[in-house]
N, C-alpha and C. Protein backbone atom coordinates (compact mmCIF):
# COMPACT_ATOMS: atom_id res chain seq x y z
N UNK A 1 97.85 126.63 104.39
CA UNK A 1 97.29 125.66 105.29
C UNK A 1 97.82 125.98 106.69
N UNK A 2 97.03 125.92 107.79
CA UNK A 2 97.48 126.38 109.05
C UNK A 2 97.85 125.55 109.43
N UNK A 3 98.63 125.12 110.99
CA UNK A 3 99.40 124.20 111.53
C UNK A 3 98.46 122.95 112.04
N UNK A 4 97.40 123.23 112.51
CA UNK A 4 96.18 122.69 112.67
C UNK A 4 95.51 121.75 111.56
N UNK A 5 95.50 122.51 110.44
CA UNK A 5 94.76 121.94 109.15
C UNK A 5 96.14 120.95 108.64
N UNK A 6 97.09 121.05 108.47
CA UNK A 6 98.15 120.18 108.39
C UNK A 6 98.34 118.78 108.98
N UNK A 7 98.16 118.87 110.44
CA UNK A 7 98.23 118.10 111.25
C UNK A 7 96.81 116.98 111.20
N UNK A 8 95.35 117.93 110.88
CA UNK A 8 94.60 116.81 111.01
C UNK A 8 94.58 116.24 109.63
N UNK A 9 94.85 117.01 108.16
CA UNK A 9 94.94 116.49 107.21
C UNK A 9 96.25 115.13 107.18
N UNK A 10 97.39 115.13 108.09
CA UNK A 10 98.14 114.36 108.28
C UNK A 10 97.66 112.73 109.17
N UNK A 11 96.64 113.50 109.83
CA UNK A 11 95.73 112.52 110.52
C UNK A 11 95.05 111.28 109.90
N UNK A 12 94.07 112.31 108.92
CA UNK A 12 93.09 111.65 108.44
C UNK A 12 93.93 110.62 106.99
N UNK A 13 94.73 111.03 106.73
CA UNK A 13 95.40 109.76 105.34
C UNK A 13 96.25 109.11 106.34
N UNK A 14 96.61 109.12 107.64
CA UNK A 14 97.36 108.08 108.31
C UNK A 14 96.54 107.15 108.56
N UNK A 15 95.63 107.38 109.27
CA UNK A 15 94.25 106.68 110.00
C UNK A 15 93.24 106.65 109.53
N UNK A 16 92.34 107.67 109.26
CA UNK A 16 90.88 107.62 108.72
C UNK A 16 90.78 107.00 107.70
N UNK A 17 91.39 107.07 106.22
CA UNK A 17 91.50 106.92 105.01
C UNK A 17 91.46 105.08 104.69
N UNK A 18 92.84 104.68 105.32
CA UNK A 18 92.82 103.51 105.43
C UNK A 18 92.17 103.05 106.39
N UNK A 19 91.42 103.25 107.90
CA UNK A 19 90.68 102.87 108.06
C UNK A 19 89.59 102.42 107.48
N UNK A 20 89.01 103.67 107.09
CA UNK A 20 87.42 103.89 105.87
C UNK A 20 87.39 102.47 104.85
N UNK A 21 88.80 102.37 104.52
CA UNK A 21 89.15 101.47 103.46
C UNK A 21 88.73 100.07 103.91
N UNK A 22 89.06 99.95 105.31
CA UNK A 22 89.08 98.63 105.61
C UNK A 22 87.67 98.34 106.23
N UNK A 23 86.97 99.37 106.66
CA UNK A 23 85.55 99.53 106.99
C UNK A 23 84.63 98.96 106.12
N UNK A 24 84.75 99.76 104.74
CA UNK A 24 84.35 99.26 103.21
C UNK A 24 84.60 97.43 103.24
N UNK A 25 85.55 97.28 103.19
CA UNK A 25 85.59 95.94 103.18
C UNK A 25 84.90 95.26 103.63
N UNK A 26 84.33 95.38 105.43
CA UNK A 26 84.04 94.93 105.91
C UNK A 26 82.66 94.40 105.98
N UNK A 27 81.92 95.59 105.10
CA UNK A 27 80.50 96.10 104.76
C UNK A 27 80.04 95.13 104.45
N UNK A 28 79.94 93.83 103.29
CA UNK A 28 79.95 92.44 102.93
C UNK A 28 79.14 91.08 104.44
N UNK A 29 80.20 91.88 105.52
CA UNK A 29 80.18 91.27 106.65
C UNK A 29 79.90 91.16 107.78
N UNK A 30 79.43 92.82 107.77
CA UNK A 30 78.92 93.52 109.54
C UNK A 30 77.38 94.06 108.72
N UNK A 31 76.64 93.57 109.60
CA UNK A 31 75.54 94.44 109.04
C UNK A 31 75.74 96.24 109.36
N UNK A 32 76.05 95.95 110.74
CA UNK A 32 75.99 96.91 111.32
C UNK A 32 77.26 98.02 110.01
N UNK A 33 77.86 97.40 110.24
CA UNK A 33 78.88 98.59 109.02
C UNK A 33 77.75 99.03 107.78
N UNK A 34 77.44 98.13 107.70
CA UNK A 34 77.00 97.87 106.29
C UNK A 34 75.41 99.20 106.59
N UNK A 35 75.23 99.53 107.44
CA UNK A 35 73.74 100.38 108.02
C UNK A 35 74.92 101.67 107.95
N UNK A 36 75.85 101.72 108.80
CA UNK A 36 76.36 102.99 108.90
C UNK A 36 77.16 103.31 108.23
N UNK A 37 77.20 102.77 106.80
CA UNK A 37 77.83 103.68 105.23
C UNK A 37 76.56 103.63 103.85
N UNK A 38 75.34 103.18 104.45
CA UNK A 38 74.36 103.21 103.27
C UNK A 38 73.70 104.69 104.05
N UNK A 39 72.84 105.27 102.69
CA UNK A 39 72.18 106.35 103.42
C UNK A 39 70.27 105.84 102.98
N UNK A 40 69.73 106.55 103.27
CA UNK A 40 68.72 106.04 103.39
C UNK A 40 67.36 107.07 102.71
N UNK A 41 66.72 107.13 102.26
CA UNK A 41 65.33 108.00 102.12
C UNK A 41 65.21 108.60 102.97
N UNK A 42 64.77 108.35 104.35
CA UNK A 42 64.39 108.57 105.80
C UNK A 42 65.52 109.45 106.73
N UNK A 43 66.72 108.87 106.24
CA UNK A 43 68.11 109.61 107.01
C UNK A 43 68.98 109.82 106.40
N UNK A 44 69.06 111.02 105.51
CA UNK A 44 70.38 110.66 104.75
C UNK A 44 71.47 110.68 104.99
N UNK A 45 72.26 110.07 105.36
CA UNK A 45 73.61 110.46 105.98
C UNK A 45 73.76 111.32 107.34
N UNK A 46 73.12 109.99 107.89
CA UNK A 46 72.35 110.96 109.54
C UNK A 46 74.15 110.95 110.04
N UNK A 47 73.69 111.95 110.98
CA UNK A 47 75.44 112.38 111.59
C UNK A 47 75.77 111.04 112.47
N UNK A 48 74.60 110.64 113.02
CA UNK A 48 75.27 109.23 114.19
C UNK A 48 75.58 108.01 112.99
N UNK A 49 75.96 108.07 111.88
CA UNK A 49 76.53 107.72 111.10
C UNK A 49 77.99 108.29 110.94
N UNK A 50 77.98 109.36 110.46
CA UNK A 50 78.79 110.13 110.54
C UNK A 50 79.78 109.52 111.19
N UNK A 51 79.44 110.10 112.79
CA UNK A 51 80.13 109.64 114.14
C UNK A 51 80.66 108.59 114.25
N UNK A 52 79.75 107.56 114.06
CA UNK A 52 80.36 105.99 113.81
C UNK A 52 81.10 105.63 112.92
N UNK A 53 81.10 106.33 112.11
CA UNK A 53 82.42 105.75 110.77
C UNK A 53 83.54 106.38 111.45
N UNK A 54 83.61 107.60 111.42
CA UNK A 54 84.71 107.81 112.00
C UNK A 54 85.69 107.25 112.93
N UNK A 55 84.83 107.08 114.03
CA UNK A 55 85.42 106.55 115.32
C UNK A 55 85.70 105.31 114.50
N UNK A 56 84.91 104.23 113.99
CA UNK A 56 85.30 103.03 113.51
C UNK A 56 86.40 103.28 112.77
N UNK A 57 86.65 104.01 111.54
CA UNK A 57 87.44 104.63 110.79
C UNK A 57 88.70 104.47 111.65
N UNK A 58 88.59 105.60 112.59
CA UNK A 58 89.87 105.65 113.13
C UNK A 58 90.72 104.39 114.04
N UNK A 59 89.98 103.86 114.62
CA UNK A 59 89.96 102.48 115.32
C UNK A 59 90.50 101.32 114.62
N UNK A 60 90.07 101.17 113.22
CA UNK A 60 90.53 100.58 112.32
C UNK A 60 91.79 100.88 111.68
N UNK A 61 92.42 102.51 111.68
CA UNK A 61 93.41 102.69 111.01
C UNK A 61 94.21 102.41 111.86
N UNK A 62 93.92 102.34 113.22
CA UNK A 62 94.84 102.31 114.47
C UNK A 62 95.27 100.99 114.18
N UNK A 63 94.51 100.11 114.33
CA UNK A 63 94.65 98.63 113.97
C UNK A 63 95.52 97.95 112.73
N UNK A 64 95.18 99.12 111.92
CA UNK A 64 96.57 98.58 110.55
C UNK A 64 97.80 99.22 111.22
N UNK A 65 97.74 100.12 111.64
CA UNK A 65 98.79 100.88 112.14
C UNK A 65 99.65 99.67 112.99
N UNK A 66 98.81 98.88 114.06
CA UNK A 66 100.14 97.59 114.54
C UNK A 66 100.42 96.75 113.17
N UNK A 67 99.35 96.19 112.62
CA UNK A 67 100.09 95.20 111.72
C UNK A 67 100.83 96.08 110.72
N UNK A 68 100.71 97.13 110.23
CA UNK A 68 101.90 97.55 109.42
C UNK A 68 103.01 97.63 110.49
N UNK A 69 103.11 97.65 111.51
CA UNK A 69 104.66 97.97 112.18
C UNK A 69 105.09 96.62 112.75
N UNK A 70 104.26 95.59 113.02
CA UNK A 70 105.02 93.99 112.53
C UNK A 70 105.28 94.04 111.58
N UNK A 71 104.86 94.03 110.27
CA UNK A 71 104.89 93.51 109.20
C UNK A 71 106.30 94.11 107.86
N UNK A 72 105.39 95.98 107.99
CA UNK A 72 105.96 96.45 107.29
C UNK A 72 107.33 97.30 107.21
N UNK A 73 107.13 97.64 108.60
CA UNK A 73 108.31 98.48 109.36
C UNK A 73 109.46 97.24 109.32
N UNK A 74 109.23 95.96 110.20
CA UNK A 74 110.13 94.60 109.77
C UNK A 74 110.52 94.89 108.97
N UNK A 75 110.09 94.57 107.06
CA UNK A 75 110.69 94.10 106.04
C UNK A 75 111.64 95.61 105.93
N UNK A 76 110.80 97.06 106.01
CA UNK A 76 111.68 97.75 105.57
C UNK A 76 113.15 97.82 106.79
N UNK A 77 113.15 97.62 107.39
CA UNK A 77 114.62 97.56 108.30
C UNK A 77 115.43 96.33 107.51
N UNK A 78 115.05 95.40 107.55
CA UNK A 78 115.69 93.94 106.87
C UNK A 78 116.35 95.09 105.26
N UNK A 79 115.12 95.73 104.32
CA UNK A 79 115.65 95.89 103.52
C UNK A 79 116.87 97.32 103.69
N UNK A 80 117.03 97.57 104.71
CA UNK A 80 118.19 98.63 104.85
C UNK A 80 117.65 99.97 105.36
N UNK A 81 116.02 100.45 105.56
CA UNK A 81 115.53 101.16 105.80
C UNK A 81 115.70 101.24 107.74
N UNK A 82 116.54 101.64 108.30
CA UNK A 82 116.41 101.87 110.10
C UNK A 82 116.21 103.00 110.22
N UNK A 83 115.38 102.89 111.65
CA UNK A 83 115.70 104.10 112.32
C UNK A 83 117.29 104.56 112.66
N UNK A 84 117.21 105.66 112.48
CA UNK A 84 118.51 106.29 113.42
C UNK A 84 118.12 106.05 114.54
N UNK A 85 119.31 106.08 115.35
CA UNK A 85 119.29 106.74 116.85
C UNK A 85 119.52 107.95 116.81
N UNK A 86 118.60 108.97 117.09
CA UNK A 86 118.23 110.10 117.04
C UNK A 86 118.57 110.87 118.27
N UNK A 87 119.38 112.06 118.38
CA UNK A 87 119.76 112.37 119.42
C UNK A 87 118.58 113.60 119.79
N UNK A 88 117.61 112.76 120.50
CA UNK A 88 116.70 113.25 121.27
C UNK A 88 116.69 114.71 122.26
N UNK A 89 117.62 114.89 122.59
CA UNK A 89 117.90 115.90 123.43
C UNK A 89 117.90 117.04 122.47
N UNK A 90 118.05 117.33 121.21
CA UNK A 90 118.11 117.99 120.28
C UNK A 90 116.47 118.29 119.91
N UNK A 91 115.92 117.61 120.44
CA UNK A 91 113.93 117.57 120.04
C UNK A 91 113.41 118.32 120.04
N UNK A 92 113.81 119.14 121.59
CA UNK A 92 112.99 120.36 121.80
C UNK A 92 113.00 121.93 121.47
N UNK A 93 114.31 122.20 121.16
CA UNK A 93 114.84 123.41 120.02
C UNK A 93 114.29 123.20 118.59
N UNK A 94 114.02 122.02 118.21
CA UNK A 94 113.43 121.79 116.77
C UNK A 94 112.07 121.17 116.79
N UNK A 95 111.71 121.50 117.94
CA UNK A 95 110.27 120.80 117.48
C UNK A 95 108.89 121.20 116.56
N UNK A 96 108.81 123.00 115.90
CA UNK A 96 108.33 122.69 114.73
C UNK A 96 109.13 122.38 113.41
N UNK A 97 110.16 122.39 113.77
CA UNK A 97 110.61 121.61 112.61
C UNK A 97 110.63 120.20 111.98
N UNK A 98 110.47 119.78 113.56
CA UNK A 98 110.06 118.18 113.84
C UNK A 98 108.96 117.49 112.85
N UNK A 99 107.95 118.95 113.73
CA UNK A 99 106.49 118.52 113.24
C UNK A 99 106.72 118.09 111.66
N UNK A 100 107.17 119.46 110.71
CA UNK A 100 107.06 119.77 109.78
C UNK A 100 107.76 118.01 109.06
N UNK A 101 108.85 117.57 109.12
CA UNK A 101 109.25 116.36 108.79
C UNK A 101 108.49 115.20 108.94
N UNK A 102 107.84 115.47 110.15
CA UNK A 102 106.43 114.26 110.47
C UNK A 102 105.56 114.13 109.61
N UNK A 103 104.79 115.56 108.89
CA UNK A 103 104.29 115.90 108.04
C UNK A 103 103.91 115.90 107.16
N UNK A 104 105.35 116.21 106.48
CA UNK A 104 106.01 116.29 105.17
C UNK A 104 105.82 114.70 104.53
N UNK A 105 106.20 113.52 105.40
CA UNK A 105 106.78 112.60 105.01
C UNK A 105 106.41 111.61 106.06
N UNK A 106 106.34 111.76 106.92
CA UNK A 106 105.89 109.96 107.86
C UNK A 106 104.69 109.87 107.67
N UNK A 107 103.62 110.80 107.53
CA UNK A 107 102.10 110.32 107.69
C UNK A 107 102.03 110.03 106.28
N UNK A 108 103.12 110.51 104.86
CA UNK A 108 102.60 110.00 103.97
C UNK A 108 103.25 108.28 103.57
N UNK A 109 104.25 108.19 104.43
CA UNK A 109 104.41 106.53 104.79
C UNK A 109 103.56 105.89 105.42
N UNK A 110 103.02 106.31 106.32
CA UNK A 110 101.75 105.60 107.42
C UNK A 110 100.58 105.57 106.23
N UNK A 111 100.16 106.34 105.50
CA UNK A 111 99.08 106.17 104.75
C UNK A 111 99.30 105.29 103.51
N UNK A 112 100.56 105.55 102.44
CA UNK A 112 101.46 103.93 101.60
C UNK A 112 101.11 102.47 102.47
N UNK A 113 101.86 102.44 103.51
CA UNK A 113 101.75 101.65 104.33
C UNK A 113 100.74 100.64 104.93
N UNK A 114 99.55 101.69 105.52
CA UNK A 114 98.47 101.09 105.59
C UNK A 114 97.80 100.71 104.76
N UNK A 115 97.85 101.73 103.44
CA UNK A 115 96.97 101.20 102.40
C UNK A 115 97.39 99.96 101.51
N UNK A 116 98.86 99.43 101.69
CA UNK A 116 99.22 98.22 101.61
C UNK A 116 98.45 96.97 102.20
N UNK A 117 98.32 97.42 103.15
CA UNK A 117 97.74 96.25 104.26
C UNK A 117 96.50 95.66 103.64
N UNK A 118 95.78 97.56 103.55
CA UNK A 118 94.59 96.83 103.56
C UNK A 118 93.80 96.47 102.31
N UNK A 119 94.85 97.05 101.19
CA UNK A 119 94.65 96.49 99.85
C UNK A 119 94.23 95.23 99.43
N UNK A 120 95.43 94.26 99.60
CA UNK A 120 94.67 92.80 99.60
C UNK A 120 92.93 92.53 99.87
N UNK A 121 92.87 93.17 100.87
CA UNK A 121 91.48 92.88 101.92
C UNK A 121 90.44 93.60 100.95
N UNK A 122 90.79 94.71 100.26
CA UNK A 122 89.78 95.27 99.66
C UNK A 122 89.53 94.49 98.03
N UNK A 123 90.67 94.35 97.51
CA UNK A 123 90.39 93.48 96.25
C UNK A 123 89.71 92.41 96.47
N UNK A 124 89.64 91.88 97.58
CA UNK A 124 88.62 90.42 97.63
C UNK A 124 87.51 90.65 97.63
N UNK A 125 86.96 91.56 98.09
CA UNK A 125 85.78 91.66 97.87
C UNK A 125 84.64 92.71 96.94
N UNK A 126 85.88 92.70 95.76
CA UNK A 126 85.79 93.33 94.45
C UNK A 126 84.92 92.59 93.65
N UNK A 127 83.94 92.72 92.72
CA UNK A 127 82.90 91.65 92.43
C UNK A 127 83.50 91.84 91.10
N UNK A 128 84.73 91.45 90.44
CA UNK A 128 85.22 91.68 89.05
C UNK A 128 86.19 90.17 88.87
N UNK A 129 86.41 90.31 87.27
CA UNK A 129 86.84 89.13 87.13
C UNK A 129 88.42 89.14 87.86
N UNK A 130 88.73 88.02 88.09
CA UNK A 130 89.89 87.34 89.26
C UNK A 130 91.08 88.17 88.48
N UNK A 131 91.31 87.75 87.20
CA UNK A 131 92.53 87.96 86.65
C UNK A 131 92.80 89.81 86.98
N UNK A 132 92.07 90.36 86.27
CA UNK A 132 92.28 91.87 86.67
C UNK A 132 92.58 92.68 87.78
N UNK A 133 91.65 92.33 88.89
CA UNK A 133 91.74 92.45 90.02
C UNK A 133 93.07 91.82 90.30
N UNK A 134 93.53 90.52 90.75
CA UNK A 134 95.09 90.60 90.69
C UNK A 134 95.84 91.66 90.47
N UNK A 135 95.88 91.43 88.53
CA UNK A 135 96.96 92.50 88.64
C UNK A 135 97.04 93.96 88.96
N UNK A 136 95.91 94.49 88.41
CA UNK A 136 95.97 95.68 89.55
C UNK A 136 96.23 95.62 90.93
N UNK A 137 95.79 94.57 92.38
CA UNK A 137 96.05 94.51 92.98
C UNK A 137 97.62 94.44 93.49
N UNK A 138 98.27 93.77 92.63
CA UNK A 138 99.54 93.41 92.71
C UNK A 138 100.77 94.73 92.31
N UNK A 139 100.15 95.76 91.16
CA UNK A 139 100.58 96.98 90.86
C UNK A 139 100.33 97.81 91.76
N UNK A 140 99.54 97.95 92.76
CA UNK A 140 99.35 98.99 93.67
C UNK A 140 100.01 98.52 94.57
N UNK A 141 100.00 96.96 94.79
CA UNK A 141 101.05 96.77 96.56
C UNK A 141 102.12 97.30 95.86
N UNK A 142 102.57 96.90 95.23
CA UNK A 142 104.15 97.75 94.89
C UNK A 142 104.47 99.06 95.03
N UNK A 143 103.31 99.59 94.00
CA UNK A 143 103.27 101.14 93.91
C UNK A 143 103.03 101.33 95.31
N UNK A 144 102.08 101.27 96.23
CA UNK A 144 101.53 101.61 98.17
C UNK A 144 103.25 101.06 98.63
N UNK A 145 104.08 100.35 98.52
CA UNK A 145 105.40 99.51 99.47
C UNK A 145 106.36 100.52 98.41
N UNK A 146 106.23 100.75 97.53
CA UNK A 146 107.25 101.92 96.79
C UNK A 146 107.53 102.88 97.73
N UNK A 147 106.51 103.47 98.01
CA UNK A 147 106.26 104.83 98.12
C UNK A 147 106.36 105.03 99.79
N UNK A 148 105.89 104.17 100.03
CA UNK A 148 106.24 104.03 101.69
C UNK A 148 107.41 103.85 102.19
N UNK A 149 108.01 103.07 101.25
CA UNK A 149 109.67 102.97 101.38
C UNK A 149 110.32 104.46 101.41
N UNK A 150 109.93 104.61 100.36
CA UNK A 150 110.37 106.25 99.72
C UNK A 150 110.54 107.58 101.01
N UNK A 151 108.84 107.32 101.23
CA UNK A 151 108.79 108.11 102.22
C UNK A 151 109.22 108.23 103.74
N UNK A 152 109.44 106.92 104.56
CA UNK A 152 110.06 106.52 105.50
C UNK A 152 111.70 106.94 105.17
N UNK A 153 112.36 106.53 103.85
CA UNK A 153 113.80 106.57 104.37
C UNK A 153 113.65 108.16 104.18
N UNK A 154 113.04 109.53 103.53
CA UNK A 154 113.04 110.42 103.61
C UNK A 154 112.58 111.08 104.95
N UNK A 155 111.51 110.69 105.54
CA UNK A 155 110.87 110.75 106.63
C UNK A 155 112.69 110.69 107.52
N UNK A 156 113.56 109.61 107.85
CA UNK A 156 114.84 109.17 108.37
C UNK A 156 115.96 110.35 108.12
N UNK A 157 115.94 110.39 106.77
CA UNK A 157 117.30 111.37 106.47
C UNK A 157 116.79 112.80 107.02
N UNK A 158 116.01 113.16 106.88
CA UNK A 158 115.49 114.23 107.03
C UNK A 158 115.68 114.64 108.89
N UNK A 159 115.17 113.99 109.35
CA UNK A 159 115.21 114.13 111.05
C UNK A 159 116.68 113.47 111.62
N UNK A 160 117.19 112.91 110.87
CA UNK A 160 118.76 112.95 110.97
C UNK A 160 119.11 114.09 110.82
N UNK A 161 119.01 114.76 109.75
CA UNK A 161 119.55 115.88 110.13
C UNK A 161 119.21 117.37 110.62
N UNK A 162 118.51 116.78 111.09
CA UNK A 162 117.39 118.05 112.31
C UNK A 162 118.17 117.50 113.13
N UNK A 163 117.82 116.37 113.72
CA UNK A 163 118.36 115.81 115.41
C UNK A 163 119.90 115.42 115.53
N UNK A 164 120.64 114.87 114.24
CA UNK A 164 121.63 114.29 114.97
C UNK A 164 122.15 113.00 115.17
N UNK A 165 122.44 112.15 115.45
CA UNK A 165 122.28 111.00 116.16
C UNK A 165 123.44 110.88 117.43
N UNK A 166 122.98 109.81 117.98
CA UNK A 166 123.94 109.30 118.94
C UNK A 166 124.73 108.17 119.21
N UNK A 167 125.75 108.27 119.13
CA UNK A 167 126.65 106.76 118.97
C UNK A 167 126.60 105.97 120.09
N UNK A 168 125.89 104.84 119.49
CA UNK A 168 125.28 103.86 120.40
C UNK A 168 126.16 102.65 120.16
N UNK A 169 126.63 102.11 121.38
CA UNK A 169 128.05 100.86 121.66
C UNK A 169 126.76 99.86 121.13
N UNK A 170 127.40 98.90 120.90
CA UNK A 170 126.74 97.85 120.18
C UNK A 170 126.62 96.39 121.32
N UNK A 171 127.32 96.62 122.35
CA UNK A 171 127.35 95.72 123.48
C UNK A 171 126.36 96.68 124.75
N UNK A 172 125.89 97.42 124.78
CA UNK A 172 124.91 98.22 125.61
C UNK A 172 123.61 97.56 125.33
N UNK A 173 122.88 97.12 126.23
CA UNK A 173 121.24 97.30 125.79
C UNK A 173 120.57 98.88 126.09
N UNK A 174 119.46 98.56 125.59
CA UNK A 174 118.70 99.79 125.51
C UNK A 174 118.85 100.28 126.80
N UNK A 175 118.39 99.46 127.51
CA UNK A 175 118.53 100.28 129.14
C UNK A 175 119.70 101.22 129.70
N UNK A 176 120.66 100.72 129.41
CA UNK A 176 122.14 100.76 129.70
C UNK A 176 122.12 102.15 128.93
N UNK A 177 121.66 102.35 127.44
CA UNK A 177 122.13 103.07 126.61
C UNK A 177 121.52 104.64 127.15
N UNK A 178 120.32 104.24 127.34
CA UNK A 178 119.15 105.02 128.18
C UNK A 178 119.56 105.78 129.91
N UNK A 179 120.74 104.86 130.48
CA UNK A 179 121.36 105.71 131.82
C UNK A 179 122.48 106.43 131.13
N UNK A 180 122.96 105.53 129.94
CA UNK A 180 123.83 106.30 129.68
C UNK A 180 123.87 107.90 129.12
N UNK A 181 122.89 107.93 128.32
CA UNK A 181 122.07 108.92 127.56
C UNK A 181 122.16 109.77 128.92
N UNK A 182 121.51 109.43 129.91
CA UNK A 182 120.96 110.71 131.00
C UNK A 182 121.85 111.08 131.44
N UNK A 183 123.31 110.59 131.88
CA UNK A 183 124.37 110.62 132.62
C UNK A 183 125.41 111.21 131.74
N UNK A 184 125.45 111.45 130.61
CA UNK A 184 125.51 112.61 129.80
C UNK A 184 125.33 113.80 129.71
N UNK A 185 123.58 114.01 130.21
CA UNK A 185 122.96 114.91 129.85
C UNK A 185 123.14 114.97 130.98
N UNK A 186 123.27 114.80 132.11
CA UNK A 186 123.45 115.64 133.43
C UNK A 186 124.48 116.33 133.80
N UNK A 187 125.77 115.90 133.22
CA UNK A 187 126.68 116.11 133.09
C UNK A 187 127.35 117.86 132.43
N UNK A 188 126.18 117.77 131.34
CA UNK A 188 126.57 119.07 130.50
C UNK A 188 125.81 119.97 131.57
């Protein structure tokens, strides 16, 4: 796989995928969605279809993308999952290595993640009996919040030890920490 094909395949299960997902859902409710994922006699799967899912697609994954980082990024810090403070200055000597950790492991948390979100949203409008739907529903948030967990604190250890970190005073705010950071680095 080339660096290219990596990156948009990293793309499309961050964003597109769970977008698409939540698009589907929506189908019930937008006509207009509901025109640009049916195909037709006349058009089959005309490309300005195409076009429009996508962009919607992506627009939409963007959109889980904030509420997973209220929501989900929250609980996983509460549950022990943080960012490091990452010693940044270290970024640019490793930056395909960077990539490769981004890769490897955050887009497949961003895609757990989102598809958490938008799970709920899609079982509702599952035309099957209540009880089933539940529990499957309820086995996949786990399994989608498993795995996202999984992959985030790996996504963490991993670029820890590419980058480093930096010992950050606990009475500094960010700002402070941020002149301090530079006044460091000017220094060397």
């Amino acid at each position: 796989m080339t660096d290219a094909t990596g990156k948009y395949f990293g793309l499309v299960i961050a964003y597109v995928l769970p977008g698409f997902a939540a698009l589907w859902t929506l189908r019930p409710y937008s006509p207009t969605v509901r025109a640009w994922m049916e195909t037709s006699a006349s058009l089959p799967a005309g490309l300005e279809s195409v076009f429009f899912v996508t962009l919607a697609s992506t627009a939409a994954g963007m959109t889980i993308s904030a509420l997973r980082w209220a929501a989900i990024d929250s609980l996983f810090a509460l549950s022990g999952v943080r960012r490091p403070a990452w010693n940044d200055a270290r970024l640019q000597q490793n930056v395909l290595a960077w990539e490769v950790v981004v890769e490897a492991h955050y887009r497949y948390f961003q895609f757990y993640a989102h598809m958490a979100i938008v799970l709920p949203f899609m079982a509702f409008n599952l035309s099957l009996p209540a009880l089933p739907v539940a529990v499957l529903t309820f086995v996949f948030e786990c399994l989608f919040l498993a795995a996202a967990r999984d992959a985030l604190a790996k996504y963490y250890a991993r670029a820890t030890r590419l980058l480093g970190t930096v010992p950050i005073s606990k009475e500094l705010g960010h700002d402070q920490r941020q002149s301090q950071e530079s006044s460091r680095q000017r220094q060397r």
